[in-house]
Structure formats: C-alpha cells, structure tokens
C-alpha atoms as a PDB file:
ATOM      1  CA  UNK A   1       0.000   0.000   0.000  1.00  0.00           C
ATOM      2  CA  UNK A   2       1.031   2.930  -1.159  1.00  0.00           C
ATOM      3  CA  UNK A   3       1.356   6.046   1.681  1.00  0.00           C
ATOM      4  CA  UNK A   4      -0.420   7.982  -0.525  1.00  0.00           C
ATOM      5  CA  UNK A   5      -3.848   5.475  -0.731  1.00  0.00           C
ATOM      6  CA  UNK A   6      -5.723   5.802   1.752  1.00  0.00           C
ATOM      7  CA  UNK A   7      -6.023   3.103   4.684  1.00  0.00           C
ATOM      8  CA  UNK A   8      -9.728   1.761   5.092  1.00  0.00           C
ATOM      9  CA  UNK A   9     -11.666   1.505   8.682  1.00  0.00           C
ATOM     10  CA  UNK A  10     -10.597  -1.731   9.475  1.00  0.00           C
ATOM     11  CA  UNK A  11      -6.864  -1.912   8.953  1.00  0.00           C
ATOM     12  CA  UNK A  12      -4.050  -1.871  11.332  1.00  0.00           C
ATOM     13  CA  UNK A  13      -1.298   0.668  10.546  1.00  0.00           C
ATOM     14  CA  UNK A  14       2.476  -0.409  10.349  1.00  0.00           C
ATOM     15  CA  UNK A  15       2.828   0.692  14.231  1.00  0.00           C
ATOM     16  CA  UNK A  16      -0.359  -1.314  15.468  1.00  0.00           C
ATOM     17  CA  UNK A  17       0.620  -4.205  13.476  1.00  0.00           C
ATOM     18  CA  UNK A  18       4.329  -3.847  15.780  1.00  0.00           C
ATOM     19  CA  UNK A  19       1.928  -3.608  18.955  1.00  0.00           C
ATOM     20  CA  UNK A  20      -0.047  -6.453  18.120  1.00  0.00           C
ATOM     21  CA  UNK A  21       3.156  -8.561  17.359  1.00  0.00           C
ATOM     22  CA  UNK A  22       5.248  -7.485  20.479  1.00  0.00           C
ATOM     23  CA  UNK A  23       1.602  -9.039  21.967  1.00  0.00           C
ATOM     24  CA  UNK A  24       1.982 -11.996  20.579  1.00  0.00           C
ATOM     25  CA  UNK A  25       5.502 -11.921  21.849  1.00  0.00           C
ATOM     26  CA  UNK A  26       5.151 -11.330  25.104  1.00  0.00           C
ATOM     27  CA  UNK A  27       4.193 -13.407  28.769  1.00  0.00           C
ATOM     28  CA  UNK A  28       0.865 -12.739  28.928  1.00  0.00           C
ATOM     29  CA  UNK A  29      -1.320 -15.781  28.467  1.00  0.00           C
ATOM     30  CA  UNK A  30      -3.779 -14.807  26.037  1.00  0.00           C
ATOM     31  CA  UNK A  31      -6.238 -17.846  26.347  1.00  0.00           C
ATOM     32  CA  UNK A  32      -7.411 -16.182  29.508  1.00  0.00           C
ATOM     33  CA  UNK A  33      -9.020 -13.027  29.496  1.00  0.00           C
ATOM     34  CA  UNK A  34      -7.193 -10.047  29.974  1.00  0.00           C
ATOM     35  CA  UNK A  35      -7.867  -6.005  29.654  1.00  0.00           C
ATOM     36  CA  UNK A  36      -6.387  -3.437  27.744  1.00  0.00           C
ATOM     37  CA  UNK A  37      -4.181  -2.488  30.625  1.00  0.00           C
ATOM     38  CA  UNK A  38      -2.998  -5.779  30.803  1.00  0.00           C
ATOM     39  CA  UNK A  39      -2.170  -5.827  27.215  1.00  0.00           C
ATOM     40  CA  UNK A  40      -0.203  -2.598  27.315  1.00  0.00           C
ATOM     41  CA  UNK A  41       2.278  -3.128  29.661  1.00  0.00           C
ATOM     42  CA  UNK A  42       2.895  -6.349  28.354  1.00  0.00           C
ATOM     43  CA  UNK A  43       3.907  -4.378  24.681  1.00  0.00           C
ATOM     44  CA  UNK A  44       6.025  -2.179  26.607  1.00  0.00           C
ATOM     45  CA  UNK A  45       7.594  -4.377  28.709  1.00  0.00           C
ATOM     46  CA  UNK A  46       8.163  -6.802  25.755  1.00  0.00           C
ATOM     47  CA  UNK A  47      11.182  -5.731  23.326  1.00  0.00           C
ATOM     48  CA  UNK A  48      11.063  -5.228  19.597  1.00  0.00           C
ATOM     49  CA  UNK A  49      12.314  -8.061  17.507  1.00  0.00           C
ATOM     50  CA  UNK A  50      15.891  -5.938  17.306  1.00  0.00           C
ATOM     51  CA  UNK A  51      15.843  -6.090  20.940  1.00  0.00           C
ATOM     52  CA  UNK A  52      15.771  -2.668  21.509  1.00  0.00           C
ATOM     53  CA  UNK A  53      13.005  -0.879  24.354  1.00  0.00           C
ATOM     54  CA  UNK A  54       9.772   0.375  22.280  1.00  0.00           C
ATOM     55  CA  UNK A  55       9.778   4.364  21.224  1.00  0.00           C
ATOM     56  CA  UNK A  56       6.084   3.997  20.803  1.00  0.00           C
ATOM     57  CA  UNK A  57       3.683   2.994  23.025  1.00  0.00           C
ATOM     58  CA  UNK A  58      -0.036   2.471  22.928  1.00  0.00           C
ATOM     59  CA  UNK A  59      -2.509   4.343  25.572  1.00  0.00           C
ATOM     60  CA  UNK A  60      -4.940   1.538  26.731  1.00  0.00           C
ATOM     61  CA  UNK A  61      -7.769   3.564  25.582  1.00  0.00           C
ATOM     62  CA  UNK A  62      -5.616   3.335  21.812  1.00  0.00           C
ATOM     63  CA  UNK A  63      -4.878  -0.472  22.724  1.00  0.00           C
ATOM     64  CA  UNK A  64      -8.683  -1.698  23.557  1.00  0.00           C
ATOM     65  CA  UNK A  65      -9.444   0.502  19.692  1.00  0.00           C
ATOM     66  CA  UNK A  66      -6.784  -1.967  18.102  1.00  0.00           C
ATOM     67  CA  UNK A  67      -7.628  -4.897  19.693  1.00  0.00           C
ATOM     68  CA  UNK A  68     -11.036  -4.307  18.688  1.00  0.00           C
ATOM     69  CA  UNK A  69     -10.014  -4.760  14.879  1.00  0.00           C
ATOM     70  CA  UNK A  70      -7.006  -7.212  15.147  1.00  0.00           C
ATOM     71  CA  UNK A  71      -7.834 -10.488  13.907  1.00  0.00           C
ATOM     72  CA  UNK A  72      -7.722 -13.476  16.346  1.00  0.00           C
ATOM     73  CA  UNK A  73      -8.741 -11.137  19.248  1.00  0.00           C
ATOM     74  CA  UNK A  74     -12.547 -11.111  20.491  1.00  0.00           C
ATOM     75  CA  UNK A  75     -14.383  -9.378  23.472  1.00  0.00           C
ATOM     76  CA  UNK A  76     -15.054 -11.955  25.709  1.00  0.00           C
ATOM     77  CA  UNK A  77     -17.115  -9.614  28.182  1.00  0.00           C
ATOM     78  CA  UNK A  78     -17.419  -6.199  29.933  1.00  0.00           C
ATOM     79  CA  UNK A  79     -16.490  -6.736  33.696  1.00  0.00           C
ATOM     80  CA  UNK A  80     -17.898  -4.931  36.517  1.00  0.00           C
ATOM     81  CA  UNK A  81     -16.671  -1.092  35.559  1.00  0.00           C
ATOM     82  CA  UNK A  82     -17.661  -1.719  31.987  1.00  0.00           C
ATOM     83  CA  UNK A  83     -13.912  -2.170  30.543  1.00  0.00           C
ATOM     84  CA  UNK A  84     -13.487  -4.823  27.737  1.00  0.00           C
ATOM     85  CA  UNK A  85     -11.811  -7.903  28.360  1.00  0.00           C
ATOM     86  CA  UNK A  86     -10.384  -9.849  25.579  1.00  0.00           C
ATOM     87  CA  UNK A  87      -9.213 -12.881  24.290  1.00  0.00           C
ATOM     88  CA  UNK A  88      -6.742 -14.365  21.603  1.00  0.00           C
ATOM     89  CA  UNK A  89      -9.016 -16.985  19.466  1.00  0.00           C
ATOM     90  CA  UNK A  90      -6.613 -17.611  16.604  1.00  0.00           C
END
C-alpha cells in the first residue's frame, strides 16, 4: 500500500501491526481473558524483535481501539466497571 492510498476503517497501521506482534511476543497468556491495561504493559515491557526498548507505546484507551479490529482477538465480556476484556481466538 502505497502512503499515498488511503487506509480503510478496518486496517491496522504499520505501528499497530508492531503492537499487536510485540503481543503476541510477550508473557501474557492470552487464552485467559485479559484487559487493555494488561495488554499494554505487556507491549512495553516486551522488546522489539531488534531487541531494543519500544519508542512507541499504545494508551490503553488506543490499545482496547486496536484490539477491537485485530484479527484473532474477540471481546469476551465487559467486567464490573464496563472495561473490555479480551481474548486471543486464533
């Protein structure tokens, strides 16, 4: 894709596509459900693939929107406050 095209609703930019990888990466058990919290300190905490510390990090308001449209991830439910939980189904 060209930077010039625009990107439609549902993709995941080159930087959310890192996020979602350093996720994937990471300790957190992702067969359990977990928040958007949860999910963002585990990308922070979790180097990139050069092994270097992350110059960009998600919000967990940002990381619950990505999450949302990753593929493989799911809400599995709204706890108490009415904050997502998700799971990896993939």
């Amino acid at each position: 894709m060209s930077k010039y095209t625009p990107r439609t609703i549902g993709e995941l930019s080159r930087t959310e596509e890192n996020w979602i990888d350093g996720l994937m990466r990471s300790t957190l058990d992702l067969s359990k459900p977990f928040s958007a919290v949860d999910a963002k300190e585990a990308i922070v905490t979790t180097p990139t693939k050069k092994g270097t510390p992350r110059k960009i990090s998600p919000s967990s308001y940002k990381m619950a929107y990505v999450l949302r449209k990753a593929p493989g991830f799911s809400l599995a439910y709204m706890d108490a406050k009415k904050r997502p939980m998700f799971i990896y189904q993939g």
